[in-house]
Protein backbone atom coordinates (compact mmCIF):
# COMPACT_ATOMS: atom_id res chain seq x y z
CA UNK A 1 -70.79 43.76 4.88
CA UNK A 2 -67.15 44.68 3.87
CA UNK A 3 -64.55 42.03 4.29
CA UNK A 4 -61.59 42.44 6.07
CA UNK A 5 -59.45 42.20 3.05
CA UNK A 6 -61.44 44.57 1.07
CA UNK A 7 -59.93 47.42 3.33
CA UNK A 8 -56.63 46.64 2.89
CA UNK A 9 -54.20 49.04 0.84
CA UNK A 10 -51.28 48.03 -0.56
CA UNK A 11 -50.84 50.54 -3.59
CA UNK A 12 -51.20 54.21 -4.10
CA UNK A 13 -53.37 53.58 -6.46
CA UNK A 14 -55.75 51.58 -4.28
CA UNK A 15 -54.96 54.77 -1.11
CA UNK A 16 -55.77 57.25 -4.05
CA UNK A 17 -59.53 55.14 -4.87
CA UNK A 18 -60.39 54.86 -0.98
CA UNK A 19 -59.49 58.78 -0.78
CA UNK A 20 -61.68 59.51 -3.48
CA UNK A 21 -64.44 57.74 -1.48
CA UNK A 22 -63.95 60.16 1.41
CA UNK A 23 -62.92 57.69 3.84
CA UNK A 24 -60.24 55.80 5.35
CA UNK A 25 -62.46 54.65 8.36
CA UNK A 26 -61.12 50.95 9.30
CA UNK A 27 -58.96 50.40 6.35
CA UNK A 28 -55.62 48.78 6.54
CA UNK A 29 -52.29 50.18 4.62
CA UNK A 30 -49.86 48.33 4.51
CA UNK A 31 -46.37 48.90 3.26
CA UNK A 32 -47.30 52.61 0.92
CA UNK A 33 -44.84 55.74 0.75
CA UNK A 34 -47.35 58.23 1.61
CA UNK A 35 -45.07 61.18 1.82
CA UNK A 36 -45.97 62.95 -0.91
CA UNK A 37 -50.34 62.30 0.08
CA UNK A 38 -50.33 64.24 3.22
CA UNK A 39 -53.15 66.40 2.34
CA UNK A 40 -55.10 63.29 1.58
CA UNK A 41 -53.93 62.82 5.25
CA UNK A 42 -54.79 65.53 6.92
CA UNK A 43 -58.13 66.26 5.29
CA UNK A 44 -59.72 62.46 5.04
CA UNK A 45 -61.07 60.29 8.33
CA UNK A 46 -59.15 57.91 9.30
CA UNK A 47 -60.62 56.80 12.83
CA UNK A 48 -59.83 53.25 13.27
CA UNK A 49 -57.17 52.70 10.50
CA UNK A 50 -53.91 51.14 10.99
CA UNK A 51 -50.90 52.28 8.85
CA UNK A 52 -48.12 49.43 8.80
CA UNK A 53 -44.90 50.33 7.33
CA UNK A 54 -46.45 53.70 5.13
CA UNK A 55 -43.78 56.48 5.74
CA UNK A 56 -45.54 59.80 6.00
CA UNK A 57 -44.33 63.21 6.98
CA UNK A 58 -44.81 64.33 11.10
CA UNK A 59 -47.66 66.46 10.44
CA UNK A 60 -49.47 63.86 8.78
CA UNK A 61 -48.35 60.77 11.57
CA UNK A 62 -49.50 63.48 13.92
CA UNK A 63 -53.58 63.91 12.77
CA UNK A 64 -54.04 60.25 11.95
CA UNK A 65 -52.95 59.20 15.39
CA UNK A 66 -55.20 62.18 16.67
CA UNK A 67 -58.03 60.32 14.63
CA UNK A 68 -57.36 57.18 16.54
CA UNK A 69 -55.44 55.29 13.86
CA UNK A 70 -52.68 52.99 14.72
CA UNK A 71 -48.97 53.93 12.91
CA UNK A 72 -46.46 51.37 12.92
CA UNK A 73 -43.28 53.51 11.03
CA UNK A 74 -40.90 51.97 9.09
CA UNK A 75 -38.14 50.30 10.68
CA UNK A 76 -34.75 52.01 9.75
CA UNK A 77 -31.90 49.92 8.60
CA UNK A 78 -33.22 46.34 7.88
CA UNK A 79 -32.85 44.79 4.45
CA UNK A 80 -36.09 43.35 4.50
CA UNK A 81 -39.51 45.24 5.08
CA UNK A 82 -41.60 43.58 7.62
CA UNK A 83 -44.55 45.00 6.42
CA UNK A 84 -44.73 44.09 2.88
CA UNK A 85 -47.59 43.56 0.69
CA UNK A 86 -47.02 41.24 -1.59
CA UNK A 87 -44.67 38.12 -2.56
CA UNK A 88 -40.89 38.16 -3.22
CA UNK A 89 -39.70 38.04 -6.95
CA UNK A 90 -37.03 37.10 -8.04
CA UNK A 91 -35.58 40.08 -9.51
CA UNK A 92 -35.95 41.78 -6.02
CA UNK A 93 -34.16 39.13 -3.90
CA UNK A 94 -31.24 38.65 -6.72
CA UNK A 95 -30.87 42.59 -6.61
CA UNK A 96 -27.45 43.21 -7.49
CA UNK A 97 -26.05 39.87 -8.72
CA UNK A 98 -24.87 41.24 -11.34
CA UNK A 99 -22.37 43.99 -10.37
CA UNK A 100 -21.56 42.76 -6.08
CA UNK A 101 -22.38 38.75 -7.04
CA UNK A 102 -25.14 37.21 -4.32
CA UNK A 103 -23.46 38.35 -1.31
CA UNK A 104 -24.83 41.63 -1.81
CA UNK A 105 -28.35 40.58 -2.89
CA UNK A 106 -31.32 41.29 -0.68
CA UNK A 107 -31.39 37.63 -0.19
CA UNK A 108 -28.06 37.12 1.15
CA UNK A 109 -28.42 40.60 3.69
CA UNK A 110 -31.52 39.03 4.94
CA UNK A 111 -29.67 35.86 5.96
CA UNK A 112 -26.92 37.64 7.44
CA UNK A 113 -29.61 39.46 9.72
CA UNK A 114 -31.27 36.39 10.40
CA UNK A 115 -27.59 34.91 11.40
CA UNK A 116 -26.85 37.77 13.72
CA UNK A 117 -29.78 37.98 15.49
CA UNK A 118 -31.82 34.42 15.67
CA UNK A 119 -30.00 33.47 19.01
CA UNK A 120 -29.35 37.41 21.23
CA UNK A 121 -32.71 37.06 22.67
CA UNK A 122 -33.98 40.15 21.50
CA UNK A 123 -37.87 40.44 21.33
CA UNK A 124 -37.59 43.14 18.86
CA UNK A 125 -35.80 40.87 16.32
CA UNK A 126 -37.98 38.25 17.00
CA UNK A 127 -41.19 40.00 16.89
CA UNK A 128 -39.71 41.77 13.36
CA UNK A 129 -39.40 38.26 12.25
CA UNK A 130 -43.08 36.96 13.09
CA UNK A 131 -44.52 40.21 11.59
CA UNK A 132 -42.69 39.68 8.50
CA UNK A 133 -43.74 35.63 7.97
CA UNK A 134 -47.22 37.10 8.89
CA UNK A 135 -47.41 39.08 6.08
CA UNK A 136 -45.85 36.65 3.97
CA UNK A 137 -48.62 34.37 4.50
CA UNK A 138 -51.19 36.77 4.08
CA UNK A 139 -49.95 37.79 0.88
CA UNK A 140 -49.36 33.95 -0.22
CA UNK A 141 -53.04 33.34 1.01
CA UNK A 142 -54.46 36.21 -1.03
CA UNK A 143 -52.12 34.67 -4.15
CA UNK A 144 -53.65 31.12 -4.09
CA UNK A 145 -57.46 31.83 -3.30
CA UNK A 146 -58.69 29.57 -5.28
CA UNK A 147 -56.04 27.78 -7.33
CA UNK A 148 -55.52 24.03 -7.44
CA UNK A 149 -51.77 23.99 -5.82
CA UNK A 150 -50.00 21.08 -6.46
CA UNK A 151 -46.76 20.83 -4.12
CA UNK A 152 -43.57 19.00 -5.65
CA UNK A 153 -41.11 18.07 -3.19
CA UNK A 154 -38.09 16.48 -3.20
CA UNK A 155 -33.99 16.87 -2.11
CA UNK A 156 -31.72 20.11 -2.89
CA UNK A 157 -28.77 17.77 -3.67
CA UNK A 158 -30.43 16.76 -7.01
CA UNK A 159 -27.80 18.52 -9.52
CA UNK A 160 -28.29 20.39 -12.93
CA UNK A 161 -27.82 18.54 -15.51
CA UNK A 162 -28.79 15.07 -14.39
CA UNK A 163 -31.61 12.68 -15.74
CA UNK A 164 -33.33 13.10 -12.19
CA UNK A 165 -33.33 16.90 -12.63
CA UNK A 166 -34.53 16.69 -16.11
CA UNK A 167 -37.51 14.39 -14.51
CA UNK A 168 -38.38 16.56 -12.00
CA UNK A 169 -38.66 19.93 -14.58
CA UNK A 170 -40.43 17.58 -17.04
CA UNK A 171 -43.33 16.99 -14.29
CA UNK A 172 -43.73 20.42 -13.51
CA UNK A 173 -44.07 21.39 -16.78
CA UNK A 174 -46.61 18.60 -16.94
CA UNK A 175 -48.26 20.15 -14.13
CA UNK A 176 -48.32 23.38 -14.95
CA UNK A 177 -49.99 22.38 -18.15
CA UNK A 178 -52.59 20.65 -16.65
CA UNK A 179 -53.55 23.50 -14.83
CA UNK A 180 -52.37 22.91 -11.65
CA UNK A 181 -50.16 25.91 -9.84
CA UNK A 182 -46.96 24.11 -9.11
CA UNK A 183 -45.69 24.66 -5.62
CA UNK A 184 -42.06 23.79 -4.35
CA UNK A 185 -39.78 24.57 -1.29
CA UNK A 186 -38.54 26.95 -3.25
CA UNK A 187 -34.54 25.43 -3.20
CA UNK A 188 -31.96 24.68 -5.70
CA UNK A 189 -32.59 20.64 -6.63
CA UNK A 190 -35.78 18.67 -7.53
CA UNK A 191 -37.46 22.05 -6.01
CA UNK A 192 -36.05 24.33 -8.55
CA UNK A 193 -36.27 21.86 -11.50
CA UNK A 194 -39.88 21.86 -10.71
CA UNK A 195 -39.90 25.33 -11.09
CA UNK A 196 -38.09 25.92 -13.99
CA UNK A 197 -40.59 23.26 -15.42
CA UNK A 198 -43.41 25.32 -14.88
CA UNK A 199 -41.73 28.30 -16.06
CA UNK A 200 -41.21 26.73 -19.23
CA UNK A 201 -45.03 25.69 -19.85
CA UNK A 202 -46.05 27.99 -21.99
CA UNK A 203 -42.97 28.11 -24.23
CA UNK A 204 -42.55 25.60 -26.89
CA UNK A 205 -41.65 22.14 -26.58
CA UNK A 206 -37.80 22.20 -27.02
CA UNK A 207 -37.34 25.26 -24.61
CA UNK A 208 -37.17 22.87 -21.84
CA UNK A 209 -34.22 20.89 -23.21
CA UNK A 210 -32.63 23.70 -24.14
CA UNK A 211 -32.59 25.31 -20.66
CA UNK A 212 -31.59 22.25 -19.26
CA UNK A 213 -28.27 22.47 -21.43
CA UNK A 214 -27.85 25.87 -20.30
CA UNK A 215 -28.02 25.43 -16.99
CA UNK A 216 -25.78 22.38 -16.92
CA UNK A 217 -22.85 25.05 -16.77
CA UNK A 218 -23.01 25.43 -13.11
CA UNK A 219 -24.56 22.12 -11.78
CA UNK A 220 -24.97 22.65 -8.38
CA UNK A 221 -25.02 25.96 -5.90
CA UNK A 222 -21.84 25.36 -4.18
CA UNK A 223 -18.81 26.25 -4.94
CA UNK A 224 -20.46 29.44 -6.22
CA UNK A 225 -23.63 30.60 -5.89
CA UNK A 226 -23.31 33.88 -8.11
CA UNK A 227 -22.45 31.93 -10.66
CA UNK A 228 -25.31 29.53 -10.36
CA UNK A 229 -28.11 31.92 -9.90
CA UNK A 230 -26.51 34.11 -13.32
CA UNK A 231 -26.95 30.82 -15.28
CA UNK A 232 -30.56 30.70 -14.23
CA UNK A 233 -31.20 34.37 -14.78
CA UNK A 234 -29.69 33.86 -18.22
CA UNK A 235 -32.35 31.17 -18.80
CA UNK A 236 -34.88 33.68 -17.57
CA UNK A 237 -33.57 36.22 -19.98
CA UNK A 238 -33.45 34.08 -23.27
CA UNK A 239 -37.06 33.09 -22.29
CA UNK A 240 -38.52 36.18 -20.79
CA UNK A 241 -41.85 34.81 -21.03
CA UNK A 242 -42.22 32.17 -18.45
CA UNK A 243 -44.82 30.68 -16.56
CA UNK A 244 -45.77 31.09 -12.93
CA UNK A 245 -44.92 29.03 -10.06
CA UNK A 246 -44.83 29.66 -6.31
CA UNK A 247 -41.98 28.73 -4.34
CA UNK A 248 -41.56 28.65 -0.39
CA UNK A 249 -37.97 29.05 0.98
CA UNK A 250 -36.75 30.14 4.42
CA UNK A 251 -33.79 31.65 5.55
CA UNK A 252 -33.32 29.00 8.21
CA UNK A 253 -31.44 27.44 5.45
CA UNK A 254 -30.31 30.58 4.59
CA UNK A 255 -27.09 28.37 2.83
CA UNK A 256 -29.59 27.01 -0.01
CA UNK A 257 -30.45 30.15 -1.98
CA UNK A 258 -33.88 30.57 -3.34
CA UNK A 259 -33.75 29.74 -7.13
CA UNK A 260 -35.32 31.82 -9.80
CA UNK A 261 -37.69 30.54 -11.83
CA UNK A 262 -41.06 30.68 -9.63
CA UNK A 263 -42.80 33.96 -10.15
CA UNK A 264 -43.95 34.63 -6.36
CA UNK A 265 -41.43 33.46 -3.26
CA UNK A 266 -42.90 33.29 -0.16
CA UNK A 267 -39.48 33.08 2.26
CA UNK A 268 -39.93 32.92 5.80
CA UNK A 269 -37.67 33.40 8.93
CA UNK A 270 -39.50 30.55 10.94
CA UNK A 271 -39.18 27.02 9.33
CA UNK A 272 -41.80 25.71 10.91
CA UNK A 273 -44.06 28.07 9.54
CA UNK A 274 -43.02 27.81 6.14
CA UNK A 275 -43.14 23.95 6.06
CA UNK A 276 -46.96 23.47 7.53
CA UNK A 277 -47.96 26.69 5.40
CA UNK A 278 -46.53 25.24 2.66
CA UNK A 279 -48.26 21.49 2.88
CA UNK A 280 -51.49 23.01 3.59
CA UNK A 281 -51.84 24.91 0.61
CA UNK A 282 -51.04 22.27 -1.62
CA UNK A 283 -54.77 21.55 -1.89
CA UNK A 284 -54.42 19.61 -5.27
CA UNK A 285 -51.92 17.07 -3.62
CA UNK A 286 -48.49 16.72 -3.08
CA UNK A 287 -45.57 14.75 -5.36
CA UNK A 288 -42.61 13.38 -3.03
CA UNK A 289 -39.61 12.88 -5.14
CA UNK A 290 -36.80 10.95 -3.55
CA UNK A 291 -34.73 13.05 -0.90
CA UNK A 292 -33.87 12.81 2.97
CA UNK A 293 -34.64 14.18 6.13
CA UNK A 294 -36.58 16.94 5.30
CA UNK A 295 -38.60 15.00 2.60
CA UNK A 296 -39.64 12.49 4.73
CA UNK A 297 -40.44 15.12 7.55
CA UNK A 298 -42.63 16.98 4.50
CA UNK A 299 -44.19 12.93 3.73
CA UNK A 300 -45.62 13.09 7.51
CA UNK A 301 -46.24 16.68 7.91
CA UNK A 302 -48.54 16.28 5.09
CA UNK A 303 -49.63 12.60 6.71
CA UNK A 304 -50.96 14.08 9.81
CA UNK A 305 -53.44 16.17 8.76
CA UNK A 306 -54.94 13.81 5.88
CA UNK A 307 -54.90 10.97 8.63
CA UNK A 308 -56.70 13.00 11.02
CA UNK A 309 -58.97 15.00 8.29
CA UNK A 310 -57.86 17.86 10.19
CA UNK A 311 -58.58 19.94 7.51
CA UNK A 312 -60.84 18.81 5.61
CA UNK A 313 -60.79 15.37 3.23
CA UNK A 314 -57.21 13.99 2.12
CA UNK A 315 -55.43 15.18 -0.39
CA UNK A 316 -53.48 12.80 -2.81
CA UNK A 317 -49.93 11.88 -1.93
CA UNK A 318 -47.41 10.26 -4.65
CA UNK A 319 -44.37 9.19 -3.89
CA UNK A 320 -41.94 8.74 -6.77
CA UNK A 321 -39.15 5.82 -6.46
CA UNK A 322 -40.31 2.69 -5.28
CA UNK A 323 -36.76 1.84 -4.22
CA UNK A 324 -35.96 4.60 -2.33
CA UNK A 325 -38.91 4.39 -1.15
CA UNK A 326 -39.59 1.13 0.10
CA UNK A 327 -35.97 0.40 0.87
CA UNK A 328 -33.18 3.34 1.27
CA UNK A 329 -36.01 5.12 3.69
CA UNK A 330 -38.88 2.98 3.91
CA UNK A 331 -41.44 6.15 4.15
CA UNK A 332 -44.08 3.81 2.02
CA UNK A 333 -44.99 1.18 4.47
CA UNK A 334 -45.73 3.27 6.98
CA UNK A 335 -47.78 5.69 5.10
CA UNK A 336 -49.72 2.51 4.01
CA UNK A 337 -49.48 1.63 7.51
CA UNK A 338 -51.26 4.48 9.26
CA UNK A 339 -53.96 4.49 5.98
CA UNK A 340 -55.44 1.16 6.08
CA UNK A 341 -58.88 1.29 6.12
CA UNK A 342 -59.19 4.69 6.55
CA UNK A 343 -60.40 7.46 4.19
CA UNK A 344 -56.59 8.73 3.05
CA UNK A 345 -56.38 5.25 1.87
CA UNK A 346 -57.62 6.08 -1.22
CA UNK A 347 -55.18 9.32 -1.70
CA UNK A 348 -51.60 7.44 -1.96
CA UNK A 349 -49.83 6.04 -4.68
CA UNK A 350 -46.47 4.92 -5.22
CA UNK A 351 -45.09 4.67 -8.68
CA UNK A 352 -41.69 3.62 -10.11
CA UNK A 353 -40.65 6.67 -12.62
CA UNK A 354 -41.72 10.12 -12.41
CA UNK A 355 -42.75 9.78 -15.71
CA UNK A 356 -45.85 8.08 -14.30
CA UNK A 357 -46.26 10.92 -11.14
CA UNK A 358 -49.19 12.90 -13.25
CA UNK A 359 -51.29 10.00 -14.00
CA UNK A 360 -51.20 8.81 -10.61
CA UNK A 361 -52.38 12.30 -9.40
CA UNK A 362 -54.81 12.37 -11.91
CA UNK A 363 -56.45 8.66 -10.92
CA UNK A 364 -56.55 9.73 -6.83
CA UNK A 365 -58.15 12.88 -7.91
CA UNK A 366 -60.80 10.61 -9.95
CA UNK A 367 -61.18 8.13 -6.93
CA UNK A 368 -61.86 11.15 -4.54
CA UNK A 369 -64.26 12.68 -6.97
CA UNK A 370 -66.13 9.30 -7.03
């Protein structure tokens, strides 16, 4: 029986192999210029396809619909495709930086969309928002099948050049050499330190310091943003060879840009969606570094689901910064709290130094296997 994902196209190459089978019966394409394959068009089956996004010339629109394929065309003048196939990278969001700075990136157009049109009440904005997250989590899905994520999360405040910062990129590096696919919010901060940490796995030892000095030129995001994200793309280009990493912005916080070193961005319109999407692919376990509100929303988002097993046996939690922890925002007594004596109790740890974060992953991993 053919899965569902087997029929889906998202190259030429792959709408050139299904033509060669004769068919398009029931497949999916999604996001392909297919203006220059209308003969393919015209002269293969396509009964029960659906075409999302795949420009095509009239004729060729014309017979597939005849077939009794579904065409969703290209929407004109968006800066995003809602249709795509695959993650964001971070050459294609920081389009431009160089010559128009980050205001006219992909990145920043996308926000300014999302800015304009998140409160007129238009269902046609709205629905080209869903449709686009959609396919954003498809394509993150189809990424991770099978990988052992490990999320890292933690505040965006956390500046360049700082011995928190330097933590933070020294356990995803960690991470990423363990094997684990190290997965952030995707943010400046402990987020993109825990990037750039996996992105510097495979180098050699001292490219991580190294980086870190580099990067120290523009410590934070604000005032300037071009001038933080060329810093990190000169990192990227002294060490062309970096590791992957996933990160998981949104545009709802359109102000924090996405940072550069993950491979594969998965940014989203709906926060929401991003955040639970996020957690729940984090199937290796999560790392909380010390941040605010939205870390201790991610500490109970991902609390919820391990208390109620909802999907499937707990995954580890380790919070970093017993201080912070226990006594700026007291996260850690409840999470022990709701625990007791129940199956997650085994999957937290709190430790004093990030230094100690992998071994503590690596010990609830050993109790659950047990």
């Amino acid at each position: 029986m053919t899965r569902p994902h087997e029929r889906e196209i998202h190259t030429p190459a792959e709408f050139d192999a299904a033509v060669i089978h004769g068919s398009l019966v029931g497949h999916r394409v999604q996001s392909v210029d297919l203006t220059d394959r209308t003969f393919a068009l015209l002269t293969v089956p396509t009964t029960g396809a659906v075409f999302l996004g795949c420009a095509m010339q009239p004729e060729a629109a014309a017979k597939v619909r005849a077939d009794g394929a579904l065409v969703f065309p290209p929407v004109p003048d968006l800066p995003f495709d809602p249709y795509r196939a695959r993650l964001y990278s971070p050459d294609e969001l920081f389009e431009g930086l160089r010559d128009e700075g980050y205001e006219g990136t992909p990145d920043a157009r996308a926000y300014d969309w999302f800015q304009r049109t998140k409160a007129d009440g238009d269902v046609f904005a709205s629905m080209l928002r869903s449709i686009h997250d959609d396919a954003i989590s498809d394509a993150l899905d189809e990424l991770l099948a099978g990988a052992r994520v490990v999320g890292v999360m933690g505040g965006h405040a956390m500046g360049r050049g700082t011995d928190a910062y330097a933590g933070a990129a020294g356990l995803g590096r960690s991470l990423a050499r363990s094997g684990f696919t190290v997965a952030t919010g995707g943010g400046p901060g402990a987020m993109e330190a825990a990037n750039l940490g996996a992105y510097t796995a495979p180098l050699s030892d001292d490219a991580l310091p190294e980086a870190l000095e580099l990067l120290a030129k523009a410590p934070s995001f604000t005032p300037s943003v071009t001038e933080w994200a060329r810093v990190a793309f000169e990192v990227r280009a002294r060490w062309p060879k970096g590791g992957d990493s996933v990160a998981v912005p949104t545009w709802f916080y359109g102000h924090e840009p996405p940072n550069p070193f993950a491979g594969h961005i998965a940014k989203y319109f709906a926060n929401a969606t991003r955040e639970d999407g996020l957690l729940a692919r984090c199937t290796a376990g999560v790392v909380f570094l010390p941040g605010a509100a939205g870390t201790v929303q991610e500490i109970f988002d991902d609390a919820t689901p391990n208390y109620y097993e909802s999907r499937g046996e707990p995954t580890p939690m380790v919070l970093v910064n017993r201080a912070h922890w226990t006594e700026r925002l007291p996260a850690w007594p409840l999470l022990q709290a709701l625990a007791a004596d129940r199956p997650m109790e085994a999957g937290i740890a709190l430790v004093d130094s990030i230094d100690e974060a992998p071994e503590a992953l690596r010990r609830l991993h050993d109790r659950s296997a047990s």
